[in-house]
N, C-alpha and C. Protein backbone atom coordinates (compact mmCIF):
# COMPACT_ATOMS: atom_id res chain seq x y z
N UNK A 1 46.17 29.54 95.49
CA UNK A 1 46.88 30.79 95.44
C UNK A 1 47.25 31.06 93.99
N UNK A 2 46.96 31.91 92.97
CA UNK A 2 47.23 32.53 92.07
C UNK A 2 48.67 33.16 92.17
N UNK A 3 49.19 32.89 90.83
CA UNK A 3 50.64 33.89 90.60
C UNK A 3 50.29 35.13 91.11
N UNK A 4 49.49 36.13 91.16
CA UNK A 4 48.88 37.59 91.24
C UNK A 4 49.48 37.17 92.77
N UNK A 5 48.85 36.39 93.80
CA UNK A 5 48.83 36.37 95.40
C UNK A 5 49.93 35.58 95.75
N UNK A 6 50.63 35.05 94.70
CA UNK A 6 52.31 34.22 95.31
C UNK A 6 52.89 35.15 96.12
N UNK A 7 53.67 34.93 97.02
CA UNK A 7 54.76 35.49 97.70
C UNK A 7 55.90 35.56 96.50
N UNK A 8 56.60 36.79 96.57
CA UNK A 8 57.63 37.28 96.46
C UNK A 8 59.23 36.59 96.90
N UNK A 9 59.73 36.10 96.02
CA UNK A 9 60.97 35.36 96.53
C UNK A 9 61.68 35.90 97.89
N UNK A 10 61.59 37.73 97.96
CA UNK A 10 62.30 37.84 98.85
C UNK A 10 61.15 37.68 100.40
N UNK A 11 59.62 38.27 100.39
CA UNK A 11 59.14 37.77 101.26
C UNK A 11 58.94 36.58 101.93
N UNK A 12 59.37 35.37 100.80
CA UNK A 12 58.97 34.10 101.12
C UNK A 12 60.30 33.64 102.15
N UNK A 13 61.61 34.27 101.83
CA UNK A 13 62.29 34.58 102.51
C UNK A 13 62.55 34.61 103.94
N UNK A 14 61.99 36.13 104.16
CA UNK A 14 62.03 36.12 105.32
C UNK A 14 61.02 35.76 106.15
N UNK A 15 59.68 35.30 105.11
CA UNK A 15 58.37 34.69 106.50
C UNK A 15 59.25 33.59 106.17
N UNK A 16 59.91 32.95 105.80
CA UNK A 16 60.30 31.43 106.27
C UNK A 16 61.79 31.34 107.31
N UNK A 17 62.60 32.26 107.00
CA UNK A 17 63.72 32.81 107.81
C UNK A 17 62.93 33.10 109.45
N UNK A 18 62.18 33.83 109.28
CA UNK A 18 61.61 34.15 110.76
C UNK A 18 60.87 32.94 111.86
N UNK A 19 60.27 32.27 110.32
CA UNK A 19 59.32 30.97 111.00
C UNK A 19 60.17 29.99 111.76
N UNK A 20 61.35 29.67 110.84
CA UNK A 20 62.32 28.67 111.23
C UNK A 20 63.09 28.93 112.60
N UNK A 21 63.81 30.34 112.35
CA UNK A 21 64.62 31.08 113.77
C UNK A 21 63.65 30.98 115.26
N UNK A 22 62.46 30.72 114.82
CA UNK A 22 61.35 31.10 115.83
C UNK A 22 61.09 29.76 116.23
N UNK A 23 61.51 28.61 115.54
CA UNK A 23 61.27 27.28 115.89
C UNK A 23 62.70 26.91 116.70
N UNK A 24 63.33 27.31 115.96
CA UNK A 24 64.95 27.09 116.86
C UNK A 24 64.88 27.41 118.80
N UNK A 25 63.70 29.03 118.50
CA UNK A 25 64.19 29.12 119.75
C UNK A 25 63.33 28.90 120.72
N UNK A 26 61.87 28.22 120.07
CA UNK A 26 60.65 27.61 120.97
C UNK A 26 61.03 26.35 121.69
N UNK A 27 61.94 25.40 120.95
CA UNK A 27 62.95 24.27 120.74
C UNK A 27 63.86 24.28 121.72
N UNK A 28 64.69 25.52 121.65
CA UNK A 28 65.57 25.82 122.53
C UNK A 28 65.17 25.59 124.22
N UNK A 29 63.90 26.63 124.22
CA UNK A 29 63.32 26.99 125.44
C UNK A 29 62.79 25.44 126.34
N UNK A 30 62.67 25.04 124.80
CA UNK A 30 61.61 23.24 125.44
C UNK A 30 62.66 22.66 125.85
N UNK A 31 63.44 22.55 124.99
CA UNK A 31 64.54 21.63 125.28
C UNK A 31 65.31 21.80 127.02
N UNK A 32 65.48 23.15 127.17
CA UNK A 32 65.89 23.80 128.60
C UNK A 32 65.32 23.53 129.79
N UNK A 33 64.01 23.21 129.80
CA UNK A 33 62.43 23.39 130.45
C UNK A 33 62.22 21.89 130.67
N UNK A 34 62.84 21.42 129.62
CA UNK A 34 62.90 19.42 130.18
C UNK A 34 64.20 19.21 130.11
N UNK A 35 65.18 20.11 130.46
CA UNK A 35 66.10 19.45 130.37
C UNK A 35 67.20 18.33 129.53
N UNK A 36 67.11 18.82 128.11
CA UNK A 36 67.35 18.35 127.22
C UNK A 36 68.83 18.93 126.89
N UNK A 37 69.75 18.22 126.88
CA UNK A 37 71.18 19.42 126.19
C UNK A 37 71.25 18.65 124.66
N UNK A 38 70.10 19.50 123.50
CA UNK A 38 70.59 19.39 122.36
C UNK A 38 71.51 19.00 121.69
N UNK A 39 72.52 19.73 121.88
CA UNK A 39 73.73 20.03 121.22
C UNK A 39 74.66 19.53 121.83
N UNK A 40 74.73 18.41 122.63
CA UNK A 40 75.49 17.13 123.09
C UNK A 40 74.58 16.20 122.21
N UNK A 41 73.85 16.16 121.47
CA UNK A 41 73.57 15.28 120.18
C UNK A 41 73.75 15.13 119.27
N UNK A 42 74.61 16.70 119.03
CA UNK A 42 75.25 16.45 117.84
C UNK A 42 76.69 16.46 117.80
N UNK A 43 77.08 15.89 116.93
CA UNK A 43 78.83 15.38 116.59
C UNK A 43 79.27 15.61 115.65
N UNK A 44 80.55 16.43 115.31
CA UNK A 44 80.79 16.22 113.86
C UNK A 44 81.49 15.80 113.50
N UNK A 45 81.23 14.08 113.26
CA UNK A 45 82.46 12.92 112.81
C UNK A 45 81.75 12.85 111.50
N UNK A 46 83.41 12.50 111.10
CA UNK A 46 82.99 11.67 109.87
C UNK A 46 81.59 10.88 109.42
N UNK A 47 81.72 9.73 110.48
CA UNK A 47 80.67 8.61 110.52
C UNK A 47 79.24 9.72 109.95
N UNK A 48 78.89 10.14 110.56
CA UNK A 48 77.70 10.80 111.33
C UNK A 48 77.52 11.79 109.74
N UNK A 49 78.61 12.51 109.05
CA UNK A 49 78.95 13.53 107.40
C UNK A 49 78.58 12.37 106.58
N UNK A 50 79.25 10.85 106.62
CA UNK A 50 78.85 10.29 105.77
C UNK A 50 77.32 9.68 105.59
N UNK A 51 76.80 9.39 106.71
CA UNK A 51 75.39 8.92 106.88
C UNK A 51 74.53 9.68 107.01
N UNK A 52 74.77 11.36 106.72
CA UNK A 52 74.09 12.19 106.49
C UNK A 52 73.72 12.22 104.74
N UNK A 53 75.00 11.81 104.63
CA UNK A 53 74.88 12.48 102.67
C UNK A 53 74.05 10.78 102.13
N UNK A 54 74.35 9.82 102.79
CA UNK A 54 73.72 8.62 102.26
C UNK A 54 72.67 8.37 102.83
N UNK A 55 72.37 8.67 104.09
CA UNK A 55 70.83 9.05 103.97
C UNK A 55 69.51 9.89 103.36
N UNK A 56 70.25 10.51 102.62
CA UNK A 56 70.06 11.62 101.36
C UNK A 56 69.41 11.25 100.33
N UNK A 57 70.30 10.14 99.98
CA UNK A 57 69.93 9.43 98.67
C UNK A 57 68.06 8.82 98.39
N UNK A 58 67.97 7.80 99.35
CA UNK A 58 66.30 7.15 99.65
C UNK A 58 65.76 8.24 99.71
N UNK A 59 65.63 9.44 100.83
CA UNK A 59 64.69 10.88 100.29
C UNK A 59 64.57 11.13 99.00
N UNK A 60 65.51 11.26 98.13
CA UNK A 60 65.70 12.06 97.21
C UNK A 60 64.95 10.76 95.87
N UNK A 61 65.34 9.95 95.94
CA UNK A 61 64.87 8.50 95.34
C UNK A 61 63.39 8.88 95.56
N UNK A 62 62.85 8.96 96.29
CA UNK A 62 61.75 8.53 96.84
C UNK A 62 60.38 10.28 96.17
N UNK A 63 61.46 11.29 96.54
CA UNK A 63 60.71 12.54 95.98
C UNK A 63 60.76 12.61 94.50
N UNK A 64 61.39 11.91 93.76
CA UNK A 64 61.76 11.79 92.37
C UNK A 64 60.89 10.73 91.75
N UNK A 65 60.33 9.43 92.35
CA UNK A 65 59.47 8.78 92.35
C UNK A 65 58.15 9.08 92.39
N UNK A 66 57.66 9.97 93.26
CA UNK A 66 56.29 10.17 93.39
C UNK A 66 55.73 11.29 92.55
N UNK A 67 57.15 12.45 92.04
CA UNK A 67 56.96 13.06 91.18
C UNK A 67 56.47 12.01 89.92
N UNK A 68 56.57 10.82 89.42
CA UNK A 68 56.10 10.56 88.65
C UNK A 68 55.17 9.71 88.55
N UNK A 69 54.44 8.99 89.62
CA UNK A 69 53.75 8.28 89.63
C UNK A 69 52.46 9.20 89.48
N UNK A 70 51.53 8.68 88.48
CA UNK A 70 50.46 8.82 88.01
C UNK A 70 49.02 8.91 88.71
N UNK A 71 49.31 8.76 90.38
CA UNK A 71 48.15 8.71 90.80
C UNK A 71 47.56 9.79 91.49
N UNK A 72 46.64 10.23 91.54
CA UNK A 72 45.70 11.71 91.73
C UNK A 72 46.22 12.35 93.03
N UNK A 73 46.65 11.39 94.30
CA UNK A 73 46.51 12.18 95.26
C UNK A 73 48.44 12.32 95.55
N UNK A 74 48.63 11.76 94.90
CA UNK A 74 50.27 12.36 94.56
C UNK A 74 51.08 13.44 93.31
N UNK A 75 49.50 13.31 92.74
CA UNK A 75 49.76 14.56 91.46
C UNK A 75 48.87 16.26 92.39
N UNK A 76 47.67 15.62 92.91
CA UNK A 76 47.26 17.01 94.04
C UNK A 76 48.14 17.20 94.98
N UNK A 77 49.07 16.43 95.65
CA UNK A 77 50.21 16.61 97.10
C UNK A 77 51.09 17.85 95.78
N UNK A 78 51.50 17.26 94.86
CA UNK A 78 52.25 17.88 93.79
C UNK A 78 52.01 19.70 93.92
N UNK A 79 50.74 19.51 93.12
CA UNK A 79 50.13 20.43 92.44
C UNK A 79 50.46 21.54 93.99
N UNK A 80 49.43 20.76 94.41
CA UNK A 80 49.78 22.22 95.83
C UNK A 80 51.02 22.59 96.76
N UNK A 81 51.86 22.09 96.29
CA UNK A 81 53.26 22.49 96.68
C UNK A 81 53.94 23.14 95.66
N UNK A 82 53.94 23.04 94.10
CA UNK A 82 54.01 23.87 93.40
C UNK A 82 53.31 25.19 93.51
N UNK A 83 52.12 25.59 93.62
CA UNK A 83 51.25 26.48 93.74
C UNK A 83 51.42 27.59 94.81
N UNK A 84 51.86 26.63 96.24
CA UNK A 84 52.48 27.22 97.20
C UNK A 84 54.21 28.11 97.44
N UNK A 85 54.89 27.03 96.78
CA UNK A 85 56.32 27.72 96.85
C UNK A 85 56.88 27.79 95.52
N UNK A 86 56.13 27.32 94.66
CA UNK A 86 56.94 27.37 92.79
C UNK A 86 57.11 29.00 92.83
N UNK A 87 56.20 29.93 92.62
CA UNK A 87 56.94 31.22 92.19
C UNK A 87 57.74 31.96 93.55
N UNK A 88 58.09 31.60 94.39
CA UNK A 88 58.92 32.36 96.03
C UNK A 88 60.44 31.41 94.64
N UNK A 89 60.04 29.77 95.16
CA UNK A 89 61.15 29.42 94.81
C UNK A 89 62.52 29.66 93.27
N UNK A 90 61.27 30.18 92.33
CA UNK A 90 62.20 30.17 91.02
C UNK A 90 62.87 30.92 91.45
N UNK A 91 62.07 32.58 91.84
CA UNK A 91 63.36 33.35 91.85
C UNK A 91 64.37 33.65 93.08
N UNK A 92 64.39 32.89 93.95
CA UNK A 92 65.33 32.35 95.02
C UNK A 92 66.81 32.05 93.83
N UNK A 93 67.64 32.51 94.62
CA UNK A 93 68.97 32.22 94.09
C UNK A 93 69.25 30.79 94.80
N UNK A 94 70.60 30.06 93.94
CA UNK A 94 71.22 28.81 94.44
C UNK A 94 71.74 29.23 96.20
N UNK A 95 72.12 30.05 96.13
CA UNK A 95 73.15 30.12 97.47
C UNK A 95 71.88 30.54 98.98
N UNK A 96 70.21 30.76 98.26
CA UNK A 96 69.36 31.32 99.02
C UNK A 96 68.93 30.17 99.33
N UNK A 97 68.50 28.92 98.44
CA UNK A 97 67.80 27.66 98.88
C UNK A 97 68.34 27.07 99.04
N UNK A 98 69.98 26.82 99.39
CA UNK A 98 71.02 25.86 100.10
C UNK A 98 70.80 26.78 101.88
N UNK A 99 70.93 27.81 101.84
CA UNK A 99 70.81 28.22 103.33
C UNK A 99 69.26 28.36 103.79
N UNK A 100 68.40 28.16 102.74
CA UNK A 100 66.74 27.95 103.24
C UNK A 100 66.92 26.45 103.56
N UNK A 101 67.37 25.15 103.70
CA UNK A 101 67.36 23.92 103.23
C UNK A 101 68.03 23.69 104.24
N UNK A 102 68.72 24.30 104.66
CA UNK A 102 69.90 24.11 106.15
C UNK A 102 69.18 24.41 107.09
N UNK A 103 68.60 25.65 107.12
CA UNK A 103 67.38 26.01 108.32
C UNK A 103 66.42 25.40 108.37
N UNK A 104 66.03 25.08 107.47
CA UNK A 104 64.47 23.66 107.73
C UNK A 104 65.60 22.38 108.46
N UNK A 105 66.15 22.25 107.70
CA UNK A 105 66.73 21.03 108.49
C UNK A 105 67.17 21.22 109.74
N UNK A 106 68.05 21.77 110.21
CA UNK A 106 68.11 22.70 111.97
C UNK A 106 67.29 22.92 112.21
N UNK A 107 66.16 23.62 112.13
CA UNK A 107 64.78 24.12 112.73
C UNK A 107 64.36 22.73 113.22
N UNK A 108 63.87 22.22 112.42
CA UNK A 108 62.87 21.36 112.39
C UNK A 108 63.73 19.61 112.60
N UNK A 109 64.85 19.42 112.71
CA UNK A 109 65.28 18.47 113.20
C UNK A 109 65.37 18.65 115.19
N UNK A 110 65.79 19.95 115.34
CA UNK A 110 66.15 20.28 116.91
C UNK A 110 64.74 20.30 117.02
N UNK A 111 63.87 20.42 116.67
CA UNK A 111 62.71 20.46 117.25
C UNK A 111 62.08 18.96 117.28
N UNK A 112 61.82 18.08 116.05
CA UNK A 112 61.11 17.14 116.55
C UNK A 112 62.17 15.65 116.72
N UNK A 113 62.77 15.48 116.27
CA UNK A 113 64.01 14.58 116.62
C UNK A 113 65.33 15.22 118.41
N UNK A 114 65.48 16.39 118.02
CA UNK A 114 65.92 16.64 118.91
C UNK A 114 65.37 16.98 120.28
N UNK A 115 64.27 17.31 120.46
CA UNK A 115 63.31 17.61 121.77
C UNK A 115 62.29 16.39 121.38
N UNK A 116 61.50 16.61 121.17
CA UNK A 116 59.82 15.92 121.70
C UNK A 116 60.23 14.45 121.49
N UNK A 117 61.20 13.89 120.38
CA UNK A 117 61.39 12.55 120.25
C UNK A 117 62.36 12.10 121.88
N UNK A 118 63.41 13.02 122.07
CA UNK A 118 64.05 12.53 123.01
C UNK A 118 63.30 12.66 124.43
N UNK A 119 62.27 14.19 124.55
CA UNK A 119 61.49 14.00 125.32
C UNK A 119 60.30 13.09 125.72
N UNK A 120 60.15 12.40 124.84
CA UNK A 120 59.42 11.11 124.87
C UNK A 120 59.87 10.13 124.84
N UNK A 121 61.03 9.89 124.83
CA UNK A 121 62.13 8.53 125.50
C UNK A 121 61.56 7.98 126.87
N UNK A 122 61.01 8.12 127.50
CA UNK A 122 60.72 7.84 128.34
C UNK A 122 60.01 6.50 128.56
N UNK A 123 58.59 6.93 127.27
CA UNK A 123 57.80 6.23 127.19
C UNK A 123 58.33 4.63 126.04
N UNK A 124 59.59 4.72 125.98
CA UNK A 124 59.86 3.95 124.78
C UNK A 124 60.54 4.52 123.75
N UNK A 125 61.36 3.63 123.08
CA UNK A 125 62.04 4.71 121.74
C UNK A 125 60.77 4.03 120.44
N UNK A 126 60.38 2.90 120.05
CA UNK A 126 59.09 2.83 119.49
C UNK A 126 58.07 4.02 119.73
N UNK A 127 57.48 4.05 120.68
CA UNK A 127 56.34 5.29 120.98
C UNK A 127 56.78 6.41 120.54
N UNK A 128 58.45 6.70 121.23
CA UNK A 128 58.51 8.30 121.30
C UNK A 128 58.89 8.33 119.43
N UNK A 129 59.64 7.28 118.53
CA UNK A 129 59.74 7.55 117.44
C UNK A 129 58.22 7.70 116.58
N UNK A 130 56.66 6.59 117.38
CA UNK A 130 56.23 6.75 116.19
C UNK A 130 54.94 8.18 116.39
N UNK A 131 54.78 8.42 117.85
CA UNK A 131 54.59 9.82 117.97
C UNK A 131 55.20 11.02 117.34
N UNK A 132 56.50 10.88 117.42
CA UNK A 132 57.43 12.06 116.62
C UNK A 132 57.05 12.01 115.54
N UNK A 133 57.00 10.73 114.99
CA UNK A 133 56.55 10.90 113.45
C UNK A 133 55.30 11.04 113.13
N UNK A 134 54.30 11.04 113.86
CA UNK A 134 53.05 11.74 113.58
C UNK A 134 52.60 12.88 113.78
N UNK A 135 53.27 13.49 114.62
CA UNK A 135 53.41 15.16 114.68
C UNK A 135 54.10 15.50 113.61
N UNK A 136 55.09 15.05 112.91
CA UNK A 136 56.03 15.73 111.54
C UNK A 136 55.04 15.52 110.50
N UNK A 137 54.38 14.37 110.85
CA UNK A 137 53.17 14.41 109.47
C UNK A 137 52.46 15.24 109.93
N UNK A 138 51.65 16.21 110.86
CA UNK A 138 50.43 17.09 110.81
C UNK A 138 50.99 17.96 110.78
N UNK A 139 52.54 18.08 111.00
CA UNK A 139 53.03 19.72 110.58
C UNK A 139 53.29 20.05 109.09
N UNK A 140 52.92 19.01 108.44
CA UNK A 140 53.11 19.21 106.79
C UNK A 140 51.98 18.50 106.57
N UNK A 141 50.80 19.20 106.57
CA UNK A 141 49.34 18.54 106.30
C UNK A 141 49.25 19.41 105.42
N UNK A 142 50.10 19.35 104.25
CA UNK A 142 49.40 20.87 102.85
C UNK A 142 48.22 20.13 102.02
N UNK A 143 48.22 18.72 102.18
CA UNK A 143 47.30 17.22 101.58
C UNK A 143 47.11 16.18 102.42
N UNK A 144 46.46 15.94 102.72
CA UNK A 144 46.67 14.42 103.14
C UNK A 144 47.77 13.27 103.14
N UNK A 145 47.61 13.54 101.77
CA UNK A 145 48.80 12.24 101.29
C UNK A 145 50.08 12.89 101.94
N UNK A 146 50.62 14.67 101.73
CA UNK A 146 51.37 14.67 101.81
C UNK A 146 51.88 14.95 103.58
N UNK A 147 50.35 14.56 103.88
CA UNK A 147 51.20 14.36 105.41
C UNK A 147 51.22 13.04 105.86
N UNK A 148 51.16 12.02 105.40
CA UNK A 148 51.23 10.69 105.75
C UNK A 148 52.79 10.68 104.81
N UNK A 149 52.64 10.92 103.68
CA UNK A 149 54.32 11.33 103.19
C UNK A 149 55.18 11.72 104.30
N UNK A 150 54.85 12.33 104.80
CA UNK A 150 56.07 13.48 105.76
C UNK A 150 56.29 12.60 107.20
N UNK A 151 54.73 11.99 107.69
CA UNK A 151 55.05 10.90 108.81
C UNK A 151 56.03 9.97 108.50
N UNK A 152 55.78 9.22 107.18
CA UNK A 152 56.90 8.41 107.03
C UNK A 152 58.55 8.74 106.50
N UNK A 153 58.08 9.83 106.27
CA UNK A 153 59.65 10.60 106.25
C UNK A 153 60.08 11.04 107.72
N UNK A 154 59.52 11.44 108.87
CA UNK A 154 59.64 11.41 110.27
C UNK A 154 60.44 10.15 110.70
N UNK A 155 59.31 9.09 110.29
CA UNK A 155 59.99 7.89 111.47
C UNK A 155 61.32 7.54 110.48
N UNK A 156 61.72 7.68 109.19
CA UNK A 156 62.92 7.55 108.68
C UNK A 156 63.51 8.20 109.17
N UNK A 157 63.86 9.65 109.40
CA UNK A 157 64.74 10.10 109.92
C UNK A 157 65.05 9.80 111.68
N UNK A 158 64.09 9.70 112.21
CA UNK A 158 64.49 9.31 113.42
C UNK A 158 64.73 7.57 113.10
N UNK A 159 65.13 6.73 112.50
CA UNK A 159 65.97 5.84 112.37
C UNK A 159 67.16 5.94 112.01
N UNK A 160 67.20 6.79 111.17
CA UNK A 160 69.16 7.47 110.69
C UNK A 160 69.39 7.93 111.64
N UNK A 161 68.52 8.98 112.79
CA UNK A 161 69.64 9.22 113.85
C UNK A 161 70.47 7.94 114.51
N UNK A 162 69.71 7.09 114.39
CA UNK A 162 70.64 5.56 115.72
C UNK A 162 71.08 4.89 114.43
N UNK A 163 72.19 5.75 113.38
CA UNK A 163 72.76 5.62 112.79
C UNK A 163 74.12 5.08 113.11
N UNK A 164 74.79 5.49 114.59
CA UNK A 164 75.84 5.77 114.60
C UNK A 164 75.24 5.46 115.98
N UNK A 165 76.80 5.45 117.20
CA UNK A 165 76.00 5.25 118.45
C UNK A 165 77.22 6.34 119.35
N UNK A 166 77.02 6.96 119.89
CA UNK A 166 75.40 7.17 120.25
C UNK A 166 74.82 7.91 119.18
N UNK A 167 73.22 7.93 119.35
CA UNK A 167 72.32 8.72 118.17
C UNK A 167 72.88 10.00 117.93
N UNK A 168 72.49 10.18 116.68
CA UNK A 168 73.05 11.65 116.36
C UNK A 168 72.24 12.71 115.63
N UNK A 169 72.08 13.77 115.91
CA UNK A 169 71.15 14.43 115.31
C UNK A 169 71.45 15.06 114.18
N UNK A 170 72.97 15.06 113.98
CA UNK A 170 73.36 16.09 112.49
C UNK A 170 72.77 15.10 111.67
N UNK A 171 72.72 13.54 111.93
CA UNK A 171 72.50 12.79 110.19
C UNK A 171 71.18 12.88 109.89
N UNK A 172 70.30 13.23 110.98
CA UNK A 172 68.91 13.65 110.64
C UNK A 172 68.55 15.37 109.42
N UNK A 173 69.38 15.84 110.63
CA UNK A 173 69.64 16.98 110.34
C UNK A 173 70.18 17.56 108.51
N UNK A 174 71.67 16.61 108.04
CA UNK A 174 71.42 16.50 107.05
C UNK A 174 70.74 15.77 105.95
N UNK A 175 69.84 14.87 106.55
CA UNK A 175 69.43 14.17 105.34
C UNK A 175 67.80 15.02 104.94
N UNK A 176 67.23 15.74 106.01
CA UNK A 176 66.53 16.48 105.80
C UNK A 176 66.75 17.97 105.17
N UNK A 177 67.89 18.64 105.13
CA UNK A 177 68.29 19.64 104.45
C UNK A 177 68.31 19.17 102.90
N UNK A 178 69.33 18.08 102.69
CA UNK A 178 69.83 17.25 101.46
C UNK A 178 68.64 17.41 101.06
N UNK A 179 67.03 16.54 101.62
CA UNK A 179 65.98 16.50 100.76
C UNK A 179 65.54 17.73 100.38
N UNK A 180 65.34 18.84 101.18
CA UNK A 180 64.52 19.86 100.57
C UNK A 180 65.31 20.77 99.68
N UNK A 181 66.82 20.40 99.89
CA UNK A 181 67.48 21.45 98.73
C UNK A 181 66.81 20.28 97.41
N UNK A 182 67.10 19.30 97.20
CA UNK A 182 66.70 18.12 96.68
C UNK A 182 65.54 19.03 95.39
N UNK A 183 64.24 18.44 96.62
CA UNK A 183 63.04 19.70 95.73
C UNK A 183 62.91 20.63 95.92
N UNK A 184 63.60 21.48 96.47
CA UNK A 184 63.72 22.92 96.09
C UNK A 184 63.73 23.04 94.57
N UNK A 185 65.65 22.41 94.47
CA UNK A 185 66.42 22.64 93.03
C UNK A 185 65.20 21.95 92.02
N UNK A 186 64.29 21.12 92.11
CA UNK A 186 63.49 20.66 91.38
C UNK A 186 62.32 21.47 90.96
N UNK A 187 61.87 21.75 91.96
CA UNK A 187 60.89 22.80 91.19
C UNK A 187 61.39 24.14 90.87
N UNK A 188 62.42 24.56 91.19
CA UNK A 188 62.78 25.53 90.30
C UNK A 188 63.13 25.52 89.53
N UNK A 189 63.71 24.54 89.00
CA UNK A 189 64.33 24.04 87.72
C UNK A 189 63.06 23.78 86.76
N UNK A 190 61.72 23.02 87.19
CA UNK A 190 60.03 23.26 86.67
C UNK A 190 59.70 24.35 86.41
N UNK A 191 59.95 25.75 87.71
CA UNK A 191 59.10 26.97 86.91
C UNK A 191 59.95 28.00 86.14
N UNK A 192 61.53 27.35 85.97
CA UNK A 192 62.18 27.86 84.71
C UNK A 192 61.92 27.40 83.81
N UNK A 193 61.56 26.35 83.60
CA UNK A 193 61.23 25.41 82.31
C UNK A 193 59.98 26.18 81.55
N UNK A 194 59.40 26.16 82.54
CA UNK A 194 57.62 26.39 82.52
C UNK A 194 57.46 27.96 82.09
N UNK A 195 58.33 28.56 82.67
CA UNK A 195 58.61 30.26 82.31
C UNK A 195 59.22 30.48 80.98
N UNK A 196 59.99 29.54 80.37
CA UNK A 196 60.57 29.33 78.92
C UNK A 196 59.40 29.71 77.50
């Protein structure tokens, strides 16, 4: 994708505002349809605020790391995630990619930690975690690498949920927001640099 064919900060916006709301409520429907009550998974204790923000940290460690490691298919995972959201994201305001970063994390925690992982309890919490986490890797197949990245960022977060007992979905919830504000603020902070 060429700067000329980037999305527009504010389009990128709302196709991602719409994408996310639209996952909330496919999620919703699944969750209803098997009988799932979501939102008796989540809690808002302390415990659950603090092991959100310190589960934060290893994401963030870990996206800061591969940003520098030297090897091709972590400099192409790179390249095409810059290419993809670097110009939506520069001109995104702070207060736009803290509430873009909250909705990926809600979206996409109630969906695969909160439904299909718990809906696959059945079969095992091994299975249903390492299924969950292979669906989170093909839903972020922008590379290869970076969907075997994202699997193993899956089965991490569905280990922070049985953080606390019972499991909880906010610490998933925030440690996946935490990361993508994480690289959000990073590559925008790149295509200001880069725009200098």
């Amino acid at each position: 994708m060429t700067e000329q064919e980037s999305w527009g900060s504010r389009e990128f916006l709302n196709m991602a505002g719409a994408f996310q709301a639209t996952m909330v409520i496919v999620s919703l429907i699944a969750a209803a349809w098997m009988g799932i009550d979501v939102w008796d998974r989540v809690a808002f204790t302390p415990a659950a605020l603090l092991w959100g923000v310190i589960g934060t940290v290893p994401l963030c460690v870990m996206s800061w790391a591969l940003d520098r490691v030297p090897w091709e298919p972590f400099t192409r995972m790179s390249a095409a995630l810059t290419n993809v959201l670097g110009p939506a994201v520069r001109d995104c305001t702070w207060a736009e990619l803290v509430t873009l970063s909250l909705l990926v994390g809600v979206s996409e925690e109630l969906l695969f930690r909160g439904v299909l992982q718990v809906g696959l309890l059945p079969w095992g919490w091994w299975p249903a975690m390492i299924a969950t986490s292979i669906a989170f890797g093909l839903a972020h197949a922008i590379t290869p690498t970076y969907a075997v990245c994202a699997a193993l960022v899956g089965a991490y977060l569905s280990l922070v949920m049985e953080a606390t007992s019972p499991p909880n979905l906010l610490i998933p919830i925030l440690c996946h927001a935490g990361c993508d504000l994480y690289a959000f603020v990073q590559l925008k902070r790149e295509q200001l640099q880069a725009a200098e």
